[in-house]
N, C-alpha and C. Protein backbone atom coordinates (compact mmCIF):
# COMPACT_ATOMS: atom_id res chain seq x y z
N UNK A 1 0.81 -1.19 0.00
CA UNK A 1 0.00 0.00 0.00
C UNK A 1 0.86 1.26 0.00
N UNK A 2 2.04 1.43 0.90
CA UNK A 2 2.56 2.25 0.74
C UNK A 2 3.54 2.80 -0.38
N UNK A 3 3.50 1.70 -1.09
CA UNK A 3 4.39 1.58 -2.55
C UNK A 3 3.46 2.12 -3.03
N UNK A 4 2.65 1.59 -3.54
CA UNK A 4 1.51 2.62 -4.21
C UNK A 4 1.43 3.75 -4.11
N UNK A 5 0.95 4.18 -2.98
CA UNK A 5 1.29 5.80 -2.46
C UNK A 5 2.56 6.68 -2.89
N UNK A 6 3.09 6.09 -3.07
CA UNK A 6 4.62 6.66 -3.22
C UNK A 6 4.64 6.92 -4.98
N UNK A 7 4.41 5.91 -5.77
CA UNK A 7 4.36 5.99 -6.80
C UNK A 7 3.73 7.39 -7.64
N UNK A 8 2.47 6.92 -6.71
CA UNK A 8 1.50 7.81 -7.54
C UNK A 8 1.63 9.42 -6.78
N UNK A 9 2.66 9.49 -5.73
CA UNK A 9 2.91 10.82 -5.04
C UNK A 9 3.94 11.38 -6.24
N UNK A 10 4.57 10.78 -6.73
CA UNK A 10 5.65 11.00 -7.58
C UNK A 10 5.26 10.66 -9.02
N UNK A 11 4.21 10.12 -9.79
CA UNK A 11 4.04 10.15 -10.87
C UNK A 11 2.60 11.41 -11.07
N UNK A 12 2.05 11.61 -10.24
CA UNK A 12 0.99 12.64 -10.68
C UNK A 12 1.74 14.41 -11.29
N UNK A 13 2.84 14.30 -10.37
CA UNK A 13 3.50 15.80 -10.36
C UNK A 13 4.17 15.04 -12.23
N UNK A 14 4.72 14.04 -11.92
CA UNK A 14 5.40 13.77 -13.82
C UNK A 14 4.31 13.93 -14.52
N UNK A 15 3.34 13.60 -14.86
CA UNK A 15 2.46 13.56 -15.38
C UNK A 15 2.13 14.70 -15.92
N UNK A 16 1.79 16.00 -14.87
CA UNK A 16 1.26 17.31 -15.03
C UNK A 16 2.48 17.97 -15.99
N UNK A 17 3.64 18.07 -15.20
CA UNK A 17 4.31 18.55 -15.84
C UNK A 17 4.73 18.05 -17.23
N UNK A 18 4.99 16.83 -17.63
CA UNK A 18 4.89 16.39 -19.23
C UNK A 18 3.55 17.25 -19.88
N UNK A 19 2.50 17.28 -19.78
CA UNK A 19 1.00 17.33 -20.16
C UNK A 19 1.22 19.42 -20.32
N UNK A 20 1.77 20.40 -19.30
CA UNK A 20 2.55 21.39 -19.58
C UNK A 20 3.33 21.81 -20.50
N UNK A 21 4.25 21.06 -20.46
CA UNK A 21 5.28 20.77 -21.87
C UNK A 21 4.56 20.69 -23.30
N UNK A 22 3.94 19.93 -23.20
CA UNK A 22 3.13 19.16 -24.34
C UNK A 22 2.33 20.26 -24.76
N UNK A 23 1.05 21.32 -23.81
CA UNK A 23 0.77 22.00 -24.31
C UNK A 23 1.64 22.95 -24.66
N UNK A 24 2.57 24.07 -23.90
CA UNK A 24 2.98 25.05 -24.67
C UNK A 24 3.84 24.67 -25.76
N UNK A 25 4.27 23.29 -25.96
CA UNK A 25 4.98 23.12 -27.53
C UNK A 25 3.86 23.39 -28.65
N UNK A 26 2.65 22.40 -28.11
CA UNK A 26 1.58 22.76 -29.35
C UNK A 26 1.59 24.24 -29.50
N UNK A 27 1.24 24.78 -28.56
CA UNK A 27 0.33 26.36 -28.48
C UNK A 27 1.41 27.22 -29.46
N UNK A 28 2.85 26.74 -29.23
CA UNK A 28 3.98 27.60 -30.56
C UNK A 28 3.88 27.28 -31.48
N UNK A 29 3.19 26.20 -31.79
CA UNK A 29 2.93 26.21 -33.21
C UNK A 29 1.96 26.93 -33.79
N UNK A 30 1.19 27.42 -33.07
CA UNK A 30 -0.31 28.10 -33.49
C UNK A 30 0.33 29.60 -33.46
N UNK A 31 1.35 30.06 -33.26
CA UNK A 31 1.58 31.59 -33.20
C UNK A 31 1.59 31.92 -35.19
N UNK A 32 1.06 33.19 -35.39
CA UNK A 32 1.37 33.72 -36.71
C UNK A 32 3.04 33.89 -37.32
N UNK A 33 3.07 34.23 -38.54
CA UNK A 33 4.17 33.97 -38.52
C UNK A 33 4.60 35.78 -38.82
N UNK A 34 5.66 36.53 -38.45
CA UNK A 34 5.83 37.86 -38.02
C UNK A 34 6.05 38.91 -38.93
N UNK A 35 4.95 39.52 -38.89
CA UNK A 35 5.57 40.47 -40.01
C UNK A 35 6.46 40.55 -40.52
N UNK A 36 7.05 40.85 -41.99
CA UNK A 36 7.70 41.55 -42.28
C UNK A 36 8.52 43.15 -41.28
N UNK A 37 10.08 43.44 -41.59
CA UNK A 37 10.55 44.43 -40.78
C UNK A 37 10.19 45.58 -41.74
N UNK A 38 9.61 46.57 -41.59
CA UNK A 38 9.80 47.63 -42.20
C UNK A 38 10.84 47.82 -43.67
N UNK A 39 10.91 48.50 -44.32
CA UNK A 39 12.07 49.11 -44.75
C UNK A 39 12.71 49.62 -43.96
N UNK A 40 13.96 49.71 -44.74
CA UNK A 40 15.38 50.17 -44.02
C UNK A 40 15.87 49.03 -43.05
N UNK A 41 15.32 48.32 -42.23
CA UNK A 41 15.87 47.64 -41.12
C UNK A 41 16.47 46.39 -41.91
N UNK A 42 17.22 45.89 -40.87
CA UNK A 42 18.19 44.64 -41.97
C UNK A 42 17.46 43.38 -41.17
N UNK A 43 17.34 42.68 -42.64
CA UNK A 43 16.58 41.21 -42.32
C UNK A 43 18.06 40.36 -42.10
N UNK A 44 17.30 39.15 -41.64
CA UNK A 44 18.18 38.00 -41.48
C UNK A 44 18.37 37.17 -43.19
N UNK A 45 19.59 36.92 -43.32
CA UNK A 45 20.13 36.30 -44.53
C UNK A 45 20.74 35.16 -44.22
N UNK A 46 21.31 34.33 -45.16
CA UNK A 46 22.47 33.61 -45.09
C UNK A 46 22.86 33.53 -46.11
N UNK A 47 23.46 33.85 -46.74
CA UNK A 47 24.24 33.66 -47.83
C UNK A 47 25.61 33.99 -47.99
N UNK A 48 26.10 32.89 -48.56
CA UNK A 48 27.39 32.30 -48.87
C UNK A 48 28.27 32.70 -50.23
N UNK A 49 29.22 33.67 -50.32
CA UNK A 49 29.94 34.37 -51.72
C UNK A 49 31.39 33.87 -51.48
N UNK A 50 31.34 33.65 -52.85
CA UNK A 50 33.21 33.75 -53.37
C UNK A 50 33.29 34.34 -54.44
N UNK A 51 34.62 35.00 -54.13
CA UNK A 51 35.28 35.66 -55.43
C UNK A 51 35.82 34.20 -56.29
N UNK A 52 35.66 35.19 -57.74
CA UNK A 52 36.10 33.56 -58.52
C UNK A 52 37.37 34.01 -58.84
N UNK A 53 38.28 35.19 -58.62
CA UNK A 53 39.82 35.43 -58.65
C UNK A 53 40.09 35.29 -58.07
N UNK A 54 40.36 35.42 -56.48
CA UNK A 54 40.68 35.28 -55.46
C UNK A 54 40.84 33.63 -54.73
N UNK A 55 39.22 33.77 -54.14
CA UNK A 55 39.23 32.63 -53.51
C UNK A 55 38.43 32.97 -52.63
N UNK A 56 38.44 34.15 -52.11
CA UNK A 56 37.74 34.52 -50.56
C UNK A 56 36.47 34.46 -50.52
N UNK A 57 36.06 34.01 -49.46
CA UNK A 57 34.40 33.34 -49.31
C UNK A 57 33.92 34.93 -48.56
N UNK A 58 32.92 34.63 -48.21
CA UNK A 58 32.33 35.64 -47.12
C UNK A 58 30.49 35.65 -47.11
N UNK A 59 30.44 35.16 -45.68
CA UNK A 59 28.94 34.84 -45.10
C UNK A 59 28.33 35.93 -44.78
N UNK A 60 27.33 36.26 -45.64
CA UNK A 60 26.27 37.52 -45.27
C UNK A 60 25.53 36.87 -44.54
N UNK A 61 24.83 37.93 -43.14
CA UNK A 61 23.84 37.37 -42.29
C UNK A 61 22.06 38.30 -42.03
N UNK A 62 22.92 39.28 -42.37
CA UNK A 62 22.08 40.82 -42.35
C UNK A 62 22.33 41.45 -43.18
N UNK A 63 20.90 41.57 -43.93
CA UNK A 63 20.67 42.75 -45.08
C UNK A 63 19.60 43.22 -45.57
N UNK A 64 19.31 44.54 -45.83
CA UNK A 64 18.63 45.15 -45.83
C UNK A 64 17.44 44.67 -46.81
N UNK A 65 17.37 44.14 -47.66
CA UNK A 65 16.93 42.86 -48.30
C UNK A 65 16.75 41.56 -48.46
N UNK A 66 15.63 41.10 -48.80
CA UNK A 66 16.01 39.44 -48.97
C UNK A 66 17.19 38.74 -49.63
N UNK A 67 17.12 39.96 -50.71
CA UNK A 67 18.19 39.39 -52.08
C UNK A 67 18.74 40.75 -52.36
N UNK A 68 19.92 40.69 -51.24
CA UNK A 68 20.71 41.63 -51.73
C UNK A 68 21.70 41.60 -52.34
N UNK A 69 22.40 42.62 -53.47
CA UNK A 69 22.95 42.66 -54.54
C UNK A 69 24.71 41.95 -53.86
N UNK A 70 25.35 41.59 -54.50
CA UNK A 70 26.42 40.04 -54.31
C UNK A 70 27.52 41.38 -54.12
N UNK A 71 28.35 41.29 -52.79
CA UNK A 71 29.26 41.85 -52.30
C UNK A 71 30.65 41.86 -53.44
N UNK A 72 31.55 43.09 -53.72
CA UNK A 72 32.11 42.83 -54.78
C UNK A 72 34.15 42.40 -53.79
N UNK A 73 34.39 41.71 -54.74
CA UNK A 73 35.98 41.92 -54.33
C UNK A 73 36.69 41.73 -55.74
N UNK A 74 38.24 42.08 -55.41
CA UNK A 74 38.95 42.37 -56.44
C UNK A 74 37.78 42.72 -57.78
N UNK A 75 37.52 44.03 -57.63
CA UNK A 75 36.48 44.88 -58.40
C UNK A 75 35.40 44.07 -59.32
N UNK A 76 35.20 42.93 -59.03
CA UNK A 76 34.11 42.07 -59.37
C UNK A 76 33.29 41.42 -58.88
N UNK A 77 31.71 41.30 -58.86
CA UNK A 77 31.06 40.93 -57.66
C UNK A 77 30.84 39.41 -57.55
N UNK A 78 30.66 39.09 -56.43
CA UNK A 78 31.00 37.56 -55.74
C UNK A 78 30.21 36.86 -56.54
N UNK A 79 30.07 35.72 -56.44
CA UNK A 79 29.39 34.39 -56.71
C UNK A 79 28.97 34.03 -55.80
N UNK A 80 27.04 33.65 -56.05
CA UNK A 80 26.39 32.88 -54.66
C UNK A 80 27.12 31.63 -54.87
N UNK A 81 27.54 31.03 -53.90
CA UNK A 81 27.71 29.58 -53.56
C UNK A 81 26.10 28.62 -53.13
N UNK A 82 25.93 29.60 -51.85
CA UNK A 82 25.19 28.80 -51.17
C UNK A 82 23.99 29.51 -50.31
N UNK A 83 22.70 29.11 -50.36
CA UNK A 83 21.60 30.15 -50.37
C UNK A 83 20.63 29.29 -49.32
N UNK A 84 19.92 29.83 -48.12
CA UNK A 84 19.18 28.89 -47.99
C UNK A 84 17.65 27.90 -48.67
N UNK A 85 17.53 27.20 -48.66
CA UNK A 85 16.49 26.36 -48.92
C UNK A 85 15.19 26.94 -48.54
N UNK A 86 14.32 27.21 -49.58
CA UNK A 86 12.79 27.97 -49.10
C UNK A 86 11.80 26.96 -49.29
């Protein structure tokens, strides 16, 4: 009897708290998804450039655009490599 007791003193609190969890994971899925930033403000990017004389890579993260114009070096502008997946 007292095993019992014990169990269920210690599985009701697991219980609640899993069942907690469980909802606020669902409930983030139900959020909208966020505006757009204004103009002017810099969005999140990733994109990946190389110079094709050089060699030098360079990871954009922020820009004022989705698709902003390809960073130049040795006076010619980069090559996307690598873009994320939409």
């Amino acid at each position: 009897m007292e095993r019992t007791l014990v169990l269920v003193l210690l599985l009701v609190p697991l219980a609640l708290v899993v069942y907690i969890v469980g909802v606020r994971i669902l409930a983030s899925f139900s959020r909208p998804v966020p505006e757009p930033p204004p103009p002017g403000e810099l969005r999140r990017v990733r994109l990946e450039y190389r110079c094709s004389l050089c060699g030098s890579e360079v990871r954009m993260t922020r820009a004022p655009t989705e698709e902003p114009e390809p960073p130049r070096c040795c006076m010619e502008p980069m090559e996307l490599v690598a873009a994320p997946e939409r």
